[in-house]
C-alpha atoms as a PDB file:
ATOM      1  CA  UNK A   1     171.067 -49.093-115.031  1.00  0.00           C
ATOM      2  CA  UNK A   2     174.346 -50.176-115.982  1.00  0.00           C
ATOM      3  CA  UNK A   3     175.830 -48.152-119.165  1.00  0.00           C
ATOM      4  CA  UNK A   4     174.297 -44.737-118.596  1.00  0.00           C
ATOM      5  CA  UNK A   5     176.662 -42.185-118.992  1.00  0.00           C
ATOM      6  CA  UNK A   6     177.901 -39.696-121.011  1.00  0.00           C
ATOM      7  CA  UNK A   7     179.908 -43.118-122.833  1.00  0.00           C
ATOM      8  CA  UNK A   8     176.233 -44.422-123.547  1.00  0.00           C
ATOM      9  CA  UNK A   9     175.019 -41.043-125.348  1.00  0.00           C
ATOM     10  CA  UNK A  10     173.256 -39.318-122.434  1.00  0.00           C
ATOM     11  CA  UNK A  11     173.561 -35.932-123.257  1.00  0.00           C
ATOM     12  CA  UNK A  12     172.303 -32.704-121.724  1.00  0.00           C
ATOM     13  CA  UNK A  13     169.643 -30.552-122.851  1.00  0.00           C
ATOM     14  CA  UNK A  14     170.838 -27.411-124.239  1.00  0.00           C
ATOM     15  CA  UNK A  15     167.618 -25.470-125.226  1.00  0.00           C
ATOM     16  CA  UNK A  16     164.106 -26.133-126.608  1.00  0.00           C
ATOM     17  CA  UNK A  17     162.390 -24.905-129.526  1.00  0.00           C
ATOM     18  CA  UNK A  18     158.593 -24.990-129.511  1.00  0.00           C
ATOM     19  CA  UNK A  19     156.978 -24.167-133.473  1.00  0.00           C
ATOM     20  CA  UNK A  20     153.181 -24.718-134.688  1.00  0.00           C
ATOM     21  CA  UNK A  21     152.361 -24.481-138.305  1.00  0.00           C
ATOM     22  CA  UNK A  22     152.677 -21.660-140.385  1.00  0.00           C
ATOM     23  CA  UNK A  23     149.888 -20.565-142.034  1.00  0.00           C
ATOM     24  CA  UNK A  24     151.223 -21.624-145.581  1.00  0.00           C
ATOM     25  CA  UNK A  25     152.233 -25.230-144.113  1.00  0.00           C
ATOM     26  CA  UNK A  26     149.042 -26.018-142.678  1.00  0.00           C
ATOM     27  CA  UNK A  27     146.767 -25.104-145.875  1.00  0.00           C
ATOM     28  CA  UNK A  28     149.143 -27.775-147.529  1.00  0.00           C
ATOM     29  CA  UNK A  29     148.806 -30.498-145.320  1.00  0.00           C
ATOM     30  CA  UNK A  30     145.502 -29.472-145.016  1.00  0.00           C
ATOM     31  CA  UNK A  31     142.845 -31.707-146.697  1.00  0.00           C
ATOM     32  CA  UNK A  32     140.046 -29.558-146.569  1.00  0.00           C
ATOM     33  CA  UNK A  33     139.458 -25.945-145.837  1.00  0.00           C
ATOM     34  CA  UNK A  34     136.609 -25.827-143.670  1.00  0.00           C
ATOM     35  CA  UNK A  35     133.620 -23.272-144.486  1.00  0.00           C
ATOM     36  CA  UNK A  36     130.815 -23.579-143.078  1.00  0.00           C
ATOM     37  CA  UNK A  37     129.740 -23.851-138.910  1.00  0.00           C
ATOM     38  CA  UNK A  38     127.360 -26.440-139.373  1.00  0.00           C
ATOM     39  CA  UNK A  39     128.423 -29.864-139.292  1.00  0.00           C
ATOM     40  CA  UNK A  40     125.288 -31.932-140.099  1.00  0.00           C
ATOM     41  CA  UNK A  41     122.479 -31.097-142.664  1.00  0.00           C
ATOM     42  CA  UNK A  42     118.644 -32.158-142.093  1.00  0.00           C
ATOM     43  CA  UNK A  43     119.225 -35.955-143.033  1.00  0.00           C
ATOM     44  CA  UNK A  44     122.221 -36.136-140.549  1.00  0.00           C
ATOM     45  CA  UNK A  45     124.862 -36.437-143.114  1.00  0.00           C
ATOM     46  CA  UNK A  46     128.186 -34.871-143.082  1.00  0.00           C
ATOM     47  CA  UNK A  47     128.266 -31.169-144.581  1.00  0.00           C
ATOM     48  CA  UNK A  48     130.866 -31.090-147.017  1.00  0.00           C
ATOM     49  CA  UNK A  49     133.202 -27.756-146.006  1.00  0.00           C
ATOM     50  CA  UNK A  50     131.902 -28.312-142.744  1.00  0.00           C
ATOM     51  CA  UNK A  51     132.985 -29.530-139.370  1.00  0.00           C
ATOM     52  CA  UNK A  52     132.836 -33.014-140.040  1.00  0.00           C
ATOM     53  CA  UNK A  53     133.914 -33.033-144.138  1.00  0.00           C
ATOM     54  CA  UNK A  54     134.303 -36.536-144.843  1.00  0.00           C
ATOM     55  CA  UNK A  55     137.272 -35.987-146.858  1.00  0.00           C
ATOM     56  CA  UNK A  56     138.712 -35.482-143.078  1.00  0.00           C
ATOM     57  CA  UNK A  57     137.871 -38.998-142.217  1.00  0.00           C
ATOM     58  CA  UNK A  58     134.302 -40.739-141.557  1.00  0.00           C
ATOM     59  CA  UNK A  59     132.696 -39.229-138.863  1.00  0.00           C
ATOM     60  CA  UNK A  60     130.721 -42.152-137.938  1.00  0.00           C
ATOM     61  CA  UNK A  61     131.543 -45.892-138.000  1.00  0.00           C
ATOM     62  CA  UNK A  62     128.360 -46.665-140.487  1.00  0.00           C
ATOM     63  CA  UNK A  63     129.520 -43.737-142.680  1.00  0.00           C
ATOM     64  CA  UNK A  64     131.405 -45.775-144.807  1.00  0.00           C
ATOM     65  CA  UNK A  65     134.927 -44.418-146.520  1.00  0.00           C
ATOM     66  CA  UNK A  66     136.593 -41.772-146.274  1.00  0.00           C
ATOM     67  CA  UNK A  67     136.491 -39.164-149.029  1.00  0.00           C
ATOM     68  CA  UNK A  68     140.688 -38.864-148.944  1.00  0.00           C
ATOM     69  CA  UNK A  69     142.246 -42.125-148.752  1.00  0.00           C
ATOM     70  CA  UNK A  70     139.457 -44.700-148.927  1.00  0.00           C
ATOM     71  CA  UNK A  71     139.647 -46.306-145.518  1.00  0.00           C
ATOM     72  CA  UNK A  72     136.891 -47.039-143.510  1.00  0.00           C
ATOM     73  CA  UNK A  73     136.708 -45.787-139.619  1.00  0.00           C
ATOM     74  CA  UNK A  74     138.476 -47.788-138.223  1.00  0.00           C
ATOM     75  CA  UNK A  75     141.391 -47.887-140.382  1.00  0.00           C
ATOM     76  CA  UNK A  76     141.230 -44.065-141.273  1.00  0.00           C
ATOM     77  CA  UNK A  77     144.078 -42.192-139.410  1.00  0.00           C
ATOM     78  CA  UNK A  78     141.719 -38.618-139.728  1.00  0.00           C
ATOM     79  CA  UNK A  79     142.911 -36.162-142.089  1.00  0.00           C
ATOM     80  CA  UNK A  80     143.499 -32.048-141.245  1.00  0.00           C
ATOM     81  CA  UNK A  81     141.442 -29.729-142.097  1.00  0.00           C
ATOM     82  CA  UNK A  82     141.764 -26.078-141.037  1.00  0.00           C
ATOM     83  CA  UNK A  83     139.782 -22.449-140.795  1.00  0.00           C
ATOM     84  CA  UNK A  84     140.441 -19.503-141.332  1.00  0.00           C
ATOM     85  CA  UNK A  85     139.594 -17.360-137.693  1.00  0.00           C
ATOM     86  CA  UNK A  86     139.448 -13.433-138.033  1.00  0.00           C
ATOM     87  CA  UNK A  87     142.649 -12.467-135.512  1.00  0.00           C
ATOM     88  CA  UNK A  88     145.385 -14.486-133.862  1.00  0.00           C
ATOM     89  CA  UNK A  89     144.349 -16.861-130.925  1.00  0.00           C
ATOM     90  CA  UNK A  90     145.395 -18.686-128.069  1.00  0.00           C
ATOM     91  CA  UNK A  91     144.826 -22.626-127.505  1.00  0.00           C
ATOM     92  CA  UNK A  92     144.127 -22.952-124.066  1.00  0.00           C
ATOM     93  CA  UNK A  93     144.059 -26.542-124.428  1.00  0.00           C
ATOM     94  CA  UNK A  94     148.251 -26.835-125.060  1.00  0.00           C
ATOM     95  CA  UNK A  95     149.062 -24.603-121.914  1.00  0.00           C
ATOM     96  CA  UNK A  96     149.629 -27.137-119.373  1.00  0.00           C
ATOM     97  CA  UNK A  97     151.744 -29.269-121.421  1.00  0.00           C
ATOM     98  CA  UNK A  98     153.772 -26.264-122.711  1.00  0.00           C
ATOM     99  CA  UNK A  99     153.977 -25.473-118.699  1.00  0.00           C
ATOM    100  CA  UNK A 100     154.707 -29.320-118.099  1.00  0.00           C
ATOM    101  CA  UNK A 101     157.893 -29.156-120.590  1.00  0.00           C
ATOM    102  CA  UNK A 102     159.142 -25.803-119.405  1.00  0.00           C
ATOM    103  CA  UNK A 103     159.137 -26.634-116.098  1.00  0.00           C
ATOM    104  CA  UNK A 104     161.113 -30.078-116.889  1.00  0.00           C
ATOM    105  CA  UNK A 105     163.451 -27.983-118.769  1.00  0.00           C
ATOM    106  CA  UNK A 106     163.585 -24.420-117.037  1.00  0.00           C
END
């Protein structure tokens, strides 16, 4: 490891700023506003202002292109979509890797 060193731009970390969307941000990135709960209708096809929109990518790999940009499934990189939920809440699925950084940092 030859070359490490403050010389070789190693630095130290000085703080760390964690941010999410704002609500304004997100609506514009956003591709779709999503309004209904139901994701499927009786023939099995994507509800449009539902869970599975296809302007937020094709949901399945027969259900051709997407509604945004006009790739199919596999080319498709998914597109956002957001809700609006009736009071703050928490995502317990980014806790532990908030935890893991603020440990590695703290």
């Amino acid at each position: 490891m030859a070359g490490l060193g403050a010389a070789a731009g190693v630095h130290r970390v000085r703080g760390v700023h964690f941010a999410a969307l704002g609500e304004e941000e997100l609506q514009a990135a956003a591709a779709v506003r999503v309004l209904s709960p139901l994701a499927w209708d009786e023939t099995g096809r994507a509800v449009p202002g539902g869970l599975y929109d296809p302007r937020m990518g094709p949901a399945e790999r027969v259900d051709g292109l997407c509604k945004t940009c006009g790739l199919g499934y596999a080319q498709c990189p998914g597109h956002l979509g957001y809700l609006k939920l009736m009071m703050p809440l928490f995502n317990p699925l980014l806790s532990d890797a908030t935890l893991y950084l603020l440990r590695g940092v703290c």
